[in-house]
C-alpha atoms as a PDB file:
ATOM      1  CA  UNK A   1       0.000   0.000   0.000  1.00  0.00           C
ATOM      2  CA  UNK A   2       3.234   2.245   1.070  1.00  0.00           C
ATOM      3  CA  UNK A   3       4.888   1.105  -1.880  1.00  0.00           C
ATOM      4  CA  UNK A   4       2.039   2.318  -4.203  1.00  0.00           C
ATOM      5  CA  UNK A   5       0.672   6.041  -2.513  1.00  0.00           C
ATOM      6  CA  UNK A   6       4.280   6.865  -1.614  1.00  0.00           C
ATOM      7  CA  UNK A   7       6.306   6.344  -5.003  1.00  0.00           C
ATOM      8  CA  UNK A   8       5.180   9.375  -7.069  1.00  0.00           C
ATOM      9  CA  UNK A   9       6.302  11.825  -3.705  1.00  0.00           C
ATOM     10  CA  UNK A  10      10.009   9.964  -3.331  1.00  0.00           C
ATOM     11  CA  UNK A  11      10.610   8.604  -7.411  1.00  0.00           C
ATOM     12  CA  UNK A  12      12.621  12.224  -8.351  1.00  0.00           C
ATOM     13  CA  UNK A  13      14.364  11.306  -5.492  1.00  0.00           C
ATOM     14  CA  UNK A  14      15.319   7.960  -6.507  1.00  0.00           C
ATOM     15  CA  UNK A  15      16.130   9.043 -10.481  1.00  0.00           C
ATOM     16  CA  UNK A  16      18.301  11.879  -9.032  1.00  0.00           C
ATOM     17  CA  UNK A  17      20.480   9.504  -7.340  1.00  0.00           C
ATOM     18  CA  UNK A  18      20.164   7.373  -9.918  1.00  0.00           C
ATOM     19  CA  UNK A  19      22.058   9.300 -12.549  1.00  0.00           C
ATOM     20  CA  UNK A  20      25.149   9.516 -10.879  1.00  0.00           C
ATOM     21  CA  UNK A  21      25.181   5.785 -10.906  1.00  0.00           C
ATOM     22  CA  UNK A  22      24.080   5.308 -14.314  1.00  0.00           C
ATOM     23  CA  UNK A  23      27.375   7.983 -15.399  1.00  0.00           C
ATOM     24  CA  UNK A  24      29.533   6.376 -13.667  1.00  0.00           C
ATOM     25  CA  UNK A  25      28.750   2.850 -15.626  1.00  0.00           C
ATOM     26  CA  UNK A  26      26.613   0.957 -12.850  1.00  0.00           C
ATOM     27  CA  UNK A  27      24.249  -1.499 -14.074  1.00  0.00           C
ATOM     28  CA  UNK A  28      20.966  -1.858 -12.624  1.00  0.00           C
ATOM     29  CA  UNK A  29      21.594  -6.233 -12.601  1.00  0.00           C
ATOM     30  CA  UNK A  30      24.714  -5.335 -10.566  1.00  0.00           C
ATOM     31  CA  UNK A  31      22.344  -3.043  -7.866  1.00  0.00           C
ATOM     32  CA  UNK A  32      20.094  -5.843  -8.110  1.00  0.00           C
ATOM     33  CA  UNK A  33      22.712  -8.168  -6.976  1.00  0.00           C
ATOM     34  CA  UNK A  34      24.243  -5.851  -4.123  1.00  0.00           C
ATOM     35  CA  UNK A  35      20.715  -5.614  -2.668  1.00  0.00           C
ATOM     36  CA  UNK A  36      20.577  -9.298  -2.878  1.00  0.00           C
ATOM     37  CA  UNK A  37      23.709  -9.848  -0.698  1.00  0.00           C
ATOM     38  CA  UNK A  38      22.770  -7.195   1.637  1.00  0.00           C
ATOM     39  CA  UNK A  39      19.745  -8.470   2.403  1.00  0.00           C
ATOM     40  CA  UNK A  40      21.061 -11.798   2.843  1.00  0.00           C
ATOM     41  CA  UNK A  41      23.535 -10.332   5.077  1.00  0.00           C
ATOM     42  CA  UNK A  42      20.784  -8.589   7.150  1.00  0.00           C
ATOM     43  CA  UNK A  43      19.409 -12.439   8.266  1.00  0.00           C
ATOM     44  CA  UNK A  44      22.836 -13.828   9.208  1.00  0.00           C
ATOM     45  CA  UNK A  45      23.533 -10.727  10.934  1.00  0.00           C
ATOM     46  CA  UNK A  46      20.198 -10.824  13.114  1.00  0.00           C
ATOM     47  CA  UNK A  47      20.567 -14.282  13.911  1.00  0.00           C
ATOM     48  CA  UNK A  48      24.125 -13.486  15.738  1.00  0.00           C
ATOM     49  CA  UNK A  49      22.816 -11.270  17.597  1.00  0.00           C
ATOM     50  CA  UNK A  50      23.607  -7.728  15.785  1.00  0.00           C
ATOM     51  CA  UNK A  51      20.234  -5.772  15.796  1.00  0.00           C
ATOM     52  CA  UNK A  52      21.453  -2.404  14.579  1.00  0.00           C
ATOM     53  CA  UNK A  53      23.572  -4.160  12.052  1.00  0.00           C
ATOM     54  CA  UNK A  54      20.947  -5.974  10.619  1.00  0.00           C
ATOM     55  CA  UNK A  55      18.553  -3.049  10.850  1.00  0.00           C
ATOM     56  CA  UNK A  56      20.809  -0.954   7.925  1.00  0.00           C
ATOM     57  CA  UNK A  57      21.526  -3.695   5.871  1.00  0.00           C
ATOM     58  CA  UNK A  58      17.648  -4.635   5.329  1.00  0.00           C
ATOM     59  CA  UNK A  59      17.285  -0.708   4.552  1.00  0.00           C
ATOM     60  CA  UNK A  60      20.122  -0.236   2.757  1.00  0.00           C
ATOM     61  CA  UNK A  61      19.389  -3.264   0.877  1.00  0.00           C
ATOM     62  CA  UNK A  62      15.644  -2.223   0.125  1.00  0.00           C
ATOM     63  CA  UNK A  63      16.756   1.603  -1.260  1.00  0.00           C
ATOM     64  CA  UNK A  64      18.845  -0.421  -3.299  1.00  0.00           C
ATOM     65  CA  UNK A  65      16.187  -2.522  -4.575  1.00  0.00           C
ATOM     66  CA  UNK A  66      14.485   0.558  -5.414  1.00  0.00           C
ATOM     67  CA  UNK A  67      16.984   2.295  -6.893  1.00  0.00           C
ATOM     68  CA  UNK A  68      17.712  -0.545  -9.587  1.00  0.00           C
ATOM     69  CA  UNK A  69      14.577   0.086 -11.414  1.00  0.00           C
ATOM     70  CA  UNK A  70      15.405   3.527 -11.498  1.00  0.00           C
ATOM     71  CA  UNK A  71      19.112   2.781 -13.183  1.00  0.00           C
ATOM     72  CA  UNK A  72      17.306   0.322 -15.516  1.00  0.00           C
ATOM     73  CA  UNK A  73      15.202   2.869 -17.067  1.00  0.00           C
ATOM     74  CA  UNK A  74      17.516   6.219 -17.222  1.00  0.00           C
ATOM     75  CA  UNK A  75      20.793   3.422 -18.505  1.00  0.00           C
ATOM     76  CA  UNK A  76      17.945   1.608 -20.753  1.00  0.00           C
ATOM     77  CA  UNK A  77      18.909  -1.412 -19.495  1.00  0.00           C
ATOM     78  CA  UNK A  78      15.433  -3.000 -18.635  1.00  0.00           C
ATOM     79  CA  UNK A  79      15.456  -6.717 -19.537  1.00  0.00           C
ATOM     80  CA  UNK A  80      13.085  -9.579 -18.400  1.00  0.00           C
ATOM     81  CA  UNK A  81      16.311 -11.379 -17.358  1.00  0.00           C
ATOM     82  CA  UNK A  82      16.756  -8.269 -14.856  1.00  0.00           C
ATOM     83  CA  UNK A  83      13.038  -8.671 -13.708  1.00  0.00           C
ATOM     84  CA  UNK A  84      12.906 -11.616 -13.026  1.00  0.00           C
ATOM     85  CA  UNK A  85      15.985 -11.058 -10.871  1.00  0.00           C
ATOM     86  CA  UNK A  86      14.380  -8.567  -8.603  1.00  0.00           C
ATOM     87  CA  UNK A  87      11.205 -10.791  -7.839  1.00  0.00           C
ATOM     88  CA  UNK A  88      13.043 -14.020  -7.069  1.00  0.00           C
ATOM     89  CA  UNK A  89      15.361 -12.027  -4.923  1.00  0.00           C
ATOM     90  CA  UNK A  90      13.180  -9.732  -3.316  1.00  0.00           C
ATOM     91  CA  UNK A  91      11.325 -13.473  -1.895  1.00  0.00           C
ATOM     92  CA  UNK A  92      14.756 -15.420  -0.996  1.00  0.00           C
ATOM     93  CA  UNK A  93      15.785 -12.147   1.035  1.00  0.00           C
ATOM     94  CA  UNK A  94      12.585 -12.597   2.585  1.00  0.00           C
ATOM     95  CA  UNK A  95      12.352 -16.526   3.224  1.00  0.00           C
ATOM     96  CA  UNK A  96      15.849 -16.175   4.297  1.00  0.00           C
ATOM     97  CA  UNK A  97      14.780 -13.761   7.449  1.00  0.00           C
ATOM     98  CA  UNK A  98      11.589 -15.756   8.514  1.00  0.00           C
ATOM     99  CA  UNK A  99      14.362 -18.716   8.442  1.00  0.00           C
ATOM    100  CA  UNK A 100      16.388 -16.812  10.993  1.00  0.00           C
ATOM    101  CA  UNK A 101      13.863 -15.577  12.756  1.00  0.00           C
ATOM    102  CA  UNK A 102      12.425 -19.436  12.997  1.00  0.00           C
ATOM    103  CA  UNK A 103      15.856 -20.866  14.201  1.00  0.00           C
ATOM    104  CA  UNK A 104      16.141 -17.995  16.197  1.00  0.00           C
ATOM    105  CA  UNK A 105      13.464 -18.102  17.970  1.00  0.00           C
ATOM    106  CA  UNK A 106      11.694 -21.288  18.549  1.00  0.00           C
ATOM    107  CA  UNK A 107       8.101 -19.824  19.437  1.00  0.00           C
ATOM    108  CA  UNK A 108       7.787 -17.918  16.677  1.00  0.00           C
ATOM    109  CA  UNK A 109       8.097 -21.120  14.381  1.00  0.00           C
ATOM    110  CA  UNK A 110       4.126 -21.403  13.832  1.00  0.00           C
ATOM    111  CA  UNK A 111       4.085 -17.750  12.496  1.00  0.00           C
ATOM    112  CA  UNK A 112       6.917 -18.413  10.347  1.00  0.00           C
ATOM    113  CA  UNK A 113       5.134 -21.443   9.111  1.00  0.00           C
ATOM    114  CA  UNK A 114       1.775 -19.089   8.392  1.00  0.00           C
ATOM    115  CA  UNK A 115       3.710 -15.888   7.009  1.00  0.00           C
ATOM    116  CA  UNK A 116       5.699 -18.476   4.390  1.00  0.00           C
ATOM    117  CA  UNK A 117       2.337 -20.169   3.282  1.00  0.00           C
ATOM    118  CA  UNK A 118       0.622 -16.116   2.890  1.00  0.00           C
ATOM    119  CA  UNK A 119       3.706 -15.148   1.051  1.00  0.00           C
ATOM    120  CA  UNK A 120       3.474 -18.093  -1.109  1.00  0.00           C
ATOM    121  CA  UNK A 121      -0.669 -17.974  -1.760  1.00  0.00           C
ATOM    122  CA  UNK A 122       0.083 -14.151  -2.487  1.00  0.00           C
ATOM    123  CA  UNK A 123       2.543 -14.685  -5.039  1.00  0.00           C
ATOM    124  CA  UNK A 124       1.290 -17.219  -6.907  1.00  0.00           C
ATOM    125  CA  UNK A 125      -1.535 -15.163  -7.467  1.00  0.00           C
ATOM    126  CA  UNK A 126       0.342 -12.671  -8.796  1.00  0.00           C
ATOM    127  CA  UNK A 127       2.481 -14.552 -11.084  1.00  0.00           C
ATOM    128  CA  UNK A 128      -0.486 -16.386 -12.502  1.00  0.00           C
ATOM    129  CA  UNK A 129      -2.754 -12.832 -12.892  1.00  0.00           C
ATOM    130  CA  UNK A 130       0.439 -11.944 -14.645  1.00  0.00           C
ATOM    131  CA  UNK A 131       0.872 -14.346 -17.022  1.00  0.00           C
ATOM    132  CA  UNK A 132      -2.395 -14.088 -17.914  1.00  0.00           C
ATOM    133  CA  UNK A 133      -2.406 -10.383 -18.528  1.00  0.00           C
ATOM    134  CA  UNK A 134       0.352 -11.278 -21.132  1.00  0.00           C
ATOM    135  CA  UNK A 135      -2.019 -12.949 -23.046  1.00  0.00           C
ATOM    136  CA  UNK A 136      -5.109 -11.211 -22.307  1.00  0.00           C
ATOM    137  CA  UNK A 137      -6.079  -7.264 -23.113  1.00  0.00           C
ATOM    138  CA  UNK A 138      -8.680  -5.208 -22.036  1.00  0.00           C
ATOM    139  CA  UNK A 139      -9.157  -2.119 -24.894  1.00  0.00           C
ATOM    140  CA  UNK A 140      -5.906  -2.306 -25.822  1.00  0.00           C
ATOM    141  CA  UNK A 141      -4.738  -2.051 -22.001  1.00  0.00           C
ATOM    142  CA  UNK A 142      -2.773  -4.960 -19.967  1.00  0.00           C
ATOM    143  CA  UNK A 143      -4.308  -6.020 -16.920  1.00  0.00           C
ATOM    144  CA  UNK A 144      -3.792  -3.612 -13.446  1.00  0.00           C
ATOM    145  CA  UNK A 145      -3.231  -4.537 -10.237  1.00  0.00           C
ATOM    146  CA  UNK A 146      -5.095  -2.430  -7.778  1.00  0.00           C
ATOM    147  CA  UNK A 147      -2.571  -1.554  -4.470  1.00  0.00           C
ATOM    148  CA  UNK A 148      -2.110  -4.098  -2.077  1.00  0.00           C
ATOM    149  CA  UNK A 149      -2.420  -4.388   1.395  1.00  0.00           C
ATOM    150  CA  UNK A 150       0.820  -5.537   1.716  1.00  0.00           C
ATOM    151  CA  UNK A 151       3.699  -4.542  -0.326  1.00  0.00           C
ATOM    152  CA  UNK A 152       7.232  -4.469   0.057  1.00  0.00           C
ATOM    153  CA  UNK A 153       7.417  -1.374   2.481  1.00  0.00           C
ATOM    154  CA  UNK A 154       5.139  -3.328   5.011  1.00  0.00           C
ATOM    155  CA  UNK A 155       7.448  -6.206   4.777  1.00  0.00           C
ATOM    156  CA  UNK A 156      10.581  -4.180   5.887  1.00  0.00           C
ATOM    157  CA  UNK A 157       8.728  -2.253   8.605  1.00  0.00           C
ATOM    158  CA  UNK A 158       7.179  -5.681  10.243  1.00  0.00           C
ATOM    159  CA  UNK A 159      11.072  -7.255   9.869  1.00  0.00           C
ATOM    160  CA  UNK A 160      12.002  -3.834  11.495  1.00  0.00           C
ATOM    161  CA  UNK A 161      10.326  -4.389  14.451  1.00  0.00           C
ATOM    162  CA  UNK A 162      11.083  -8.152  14.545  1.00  0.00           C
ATOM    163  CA  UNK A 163      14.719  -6.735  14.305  1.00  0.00           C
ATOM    164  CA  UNK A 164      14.153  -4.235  17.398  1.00  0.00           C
ATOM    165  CA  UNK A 165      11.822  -6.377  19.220  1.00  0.00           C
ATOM    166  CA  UNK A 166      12.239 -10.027  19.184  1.00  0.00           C
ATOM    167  CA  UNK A 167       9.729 -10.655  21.203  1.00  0.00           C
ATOM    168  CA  UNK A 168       7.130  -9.032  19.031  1.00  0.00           C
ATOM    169  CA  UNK A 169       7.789 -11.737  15.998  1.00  0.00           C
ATOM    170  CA  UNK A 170       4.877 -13.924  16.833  1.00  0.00           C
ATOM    171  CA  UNK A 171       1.864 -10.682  16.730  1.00  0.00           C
ATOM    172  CA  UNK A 172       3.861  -8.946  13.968  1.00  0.00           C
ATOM    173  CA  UNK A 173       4.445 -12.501  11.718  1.00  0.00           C
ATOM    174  CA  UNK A 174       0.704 -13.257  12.385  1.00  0.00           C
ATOM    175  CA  UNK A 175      -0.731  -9.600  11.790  1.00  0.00           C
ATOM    176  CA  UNK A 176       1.622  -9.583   8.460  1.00  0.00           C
ATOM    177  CA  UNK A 177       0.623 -13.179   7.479  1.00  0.00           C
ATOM    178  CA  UNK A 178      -3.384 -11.740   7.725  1.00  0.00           C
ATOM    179  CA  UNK A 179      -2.376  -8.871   5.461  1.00  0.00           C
ATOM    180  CA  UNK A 180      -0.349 -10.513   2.711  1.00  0.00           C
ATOM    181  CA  UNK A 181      -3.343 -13.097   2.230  1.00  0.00           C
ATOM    182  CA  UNK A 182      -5.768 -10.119   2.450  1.00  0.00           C
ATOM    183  CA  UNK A 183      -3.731  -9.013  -0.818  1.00  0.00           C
ATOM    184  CA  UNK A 184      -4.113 -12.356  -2.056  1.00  0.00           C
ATOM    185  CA  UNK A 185      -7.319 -12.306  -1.836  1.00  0.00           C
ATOM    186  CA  UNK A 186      -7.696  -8.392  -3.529  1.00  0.00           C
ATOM    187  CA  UNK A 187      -6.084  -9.827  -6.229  1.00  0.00           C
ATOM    188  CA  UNK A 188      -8.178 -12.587  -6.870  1.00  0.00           C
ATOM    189  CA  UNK A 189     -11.343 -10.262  -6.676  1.00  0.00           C
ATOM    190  CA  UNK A 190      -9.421  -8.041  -9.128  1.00  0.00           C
ATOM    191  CA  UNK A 191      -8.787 -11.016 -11.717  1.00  0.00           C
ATOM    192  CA  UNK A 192     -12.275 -11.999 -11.695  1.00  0.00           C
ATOM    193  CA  UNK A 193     -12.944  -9.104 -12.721  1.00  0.00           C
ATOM    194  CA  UNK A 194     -11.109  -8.898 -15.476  1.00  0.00           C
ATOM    195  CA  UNK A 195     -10.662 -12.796 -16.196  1.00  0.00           C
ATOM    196  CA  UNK A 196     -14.191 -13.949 -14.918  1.00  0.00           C
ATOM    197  CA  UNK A 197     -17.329 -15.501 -17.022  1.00  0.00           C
ATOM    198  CA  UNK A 198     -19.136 -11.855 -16.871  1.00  0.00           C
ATOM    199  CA  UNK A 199     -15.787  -9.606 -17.950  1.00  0.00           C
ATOM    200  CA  UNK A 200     -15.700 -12.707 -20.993  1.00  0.00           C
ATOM    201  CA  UNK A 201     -19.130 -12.170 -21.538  1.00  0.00           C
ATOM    202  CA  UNK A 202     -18.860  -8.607 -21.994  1.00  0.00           C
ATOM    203  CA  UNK A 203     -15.702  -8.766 -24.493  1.00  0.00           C
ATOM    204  CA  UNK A 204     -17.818 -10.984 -26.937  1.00  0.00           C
ATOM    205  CA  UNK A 205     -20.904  -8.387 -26.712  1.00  0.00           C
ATOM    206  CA  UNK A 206     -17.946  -5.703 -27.652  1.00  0.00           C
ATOM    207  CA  UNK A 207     -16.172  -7.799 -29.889  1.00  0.00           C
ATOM    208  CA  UNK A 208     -19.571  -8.781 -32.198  1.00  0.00           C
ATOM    209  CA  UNK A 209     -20.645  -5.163 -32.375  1.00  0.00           C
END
């Protein structure tokens, strides 16, 4: 939700630093990557016991994620390849937390358990509304995803607090878990929309006039 209100106030921010990077030959795959290692870095970092540590590498690692879209498109360097790096990524950086946090800390293993199976309902939903809006067009116009619930910003302030407060992880993973399948669930509503027996029914009214 964050993720989508928010981006139009910060995204001159994020192309202004942005340029710099894309002068001095910095490729957004390579940004990709960093944010990839620093996020991996946050987990293993948490789990031996360095909060503060592990607090600015999850940030630092999710400006960067940000910021590699923005190199992509002012170095026109967008590529599928590079897409697809940012999604798979953006969930092992994610699994690999709720992993520490499991080992961790043994009681929150049930909410681990419950945020994994959200995240994974949630994103299979939205690689399988996006497939389909690859093959499917509405006037022209690909299919849209209304804002979620839960975005990334939501998932690096709940890891936030699980970072500061430890003893939160159980509420916050079970709150969060709630959220990401409410998404799911918007999602769903928003491809039967498009997708279901009345949206067909309407395209074949439109498409025999």
């Amino acid at each position: 939700m964050l993720d989508s209100r928010a981006r139009k106030y910060v995204q001159p921010l994020f192309s202004l630093v942005s340029e710099p990077m894309v002068k001095s030959g910095i490729r957004a795959n390579t940004v990709t990557l960093v944010a990839f290692v620093l996020g991996l870095s946050c987990s293993a970092v948490f789990f031996l016991g360095g909060r503060w540590s592990a607090l600015c590498l999850l940030w630092l690692s999710g400006i960067l994620d940000v910021l590699d879209g923005s190199v992509a498109r002012l170095g026109g360097t967008s590529s599928p390849f590079g897409a697809l790096m940012d999604l798979v990524f953006d969930r092992v950086v994610e699994i690999s937390f709720i992993v520490a946090v499991s080992l961790l800390l043994p009681q929150a293993r049930l909410a681990s358990v419950l945020l994994l199976s959200s995240i994974i309902f949630s994103f299979s939903v939205f690689l399988a509304v996006g497939a389909l809006a690859g093959k499917e067009r509405r006037g022209g116009k690909a299919f849209y995803y209304q804002a979620g619930l839960a975005e990334r910003t939501e998932t690096f302030l709940v890891f936030s607090v699980v970072i500061l407060w430890p003893s939160s992880a159980v509420a916050a993973f079970g709150v969060f878990a709630a959220m990401i399948v409410f998404t799911g669930a918007q999602r769903m509503r928003e491809a039967w929309r498009f997708f279901g027996p009345t949206s067909s029914e309407s395209i074949s009214k439109e498409e025999s006039q």
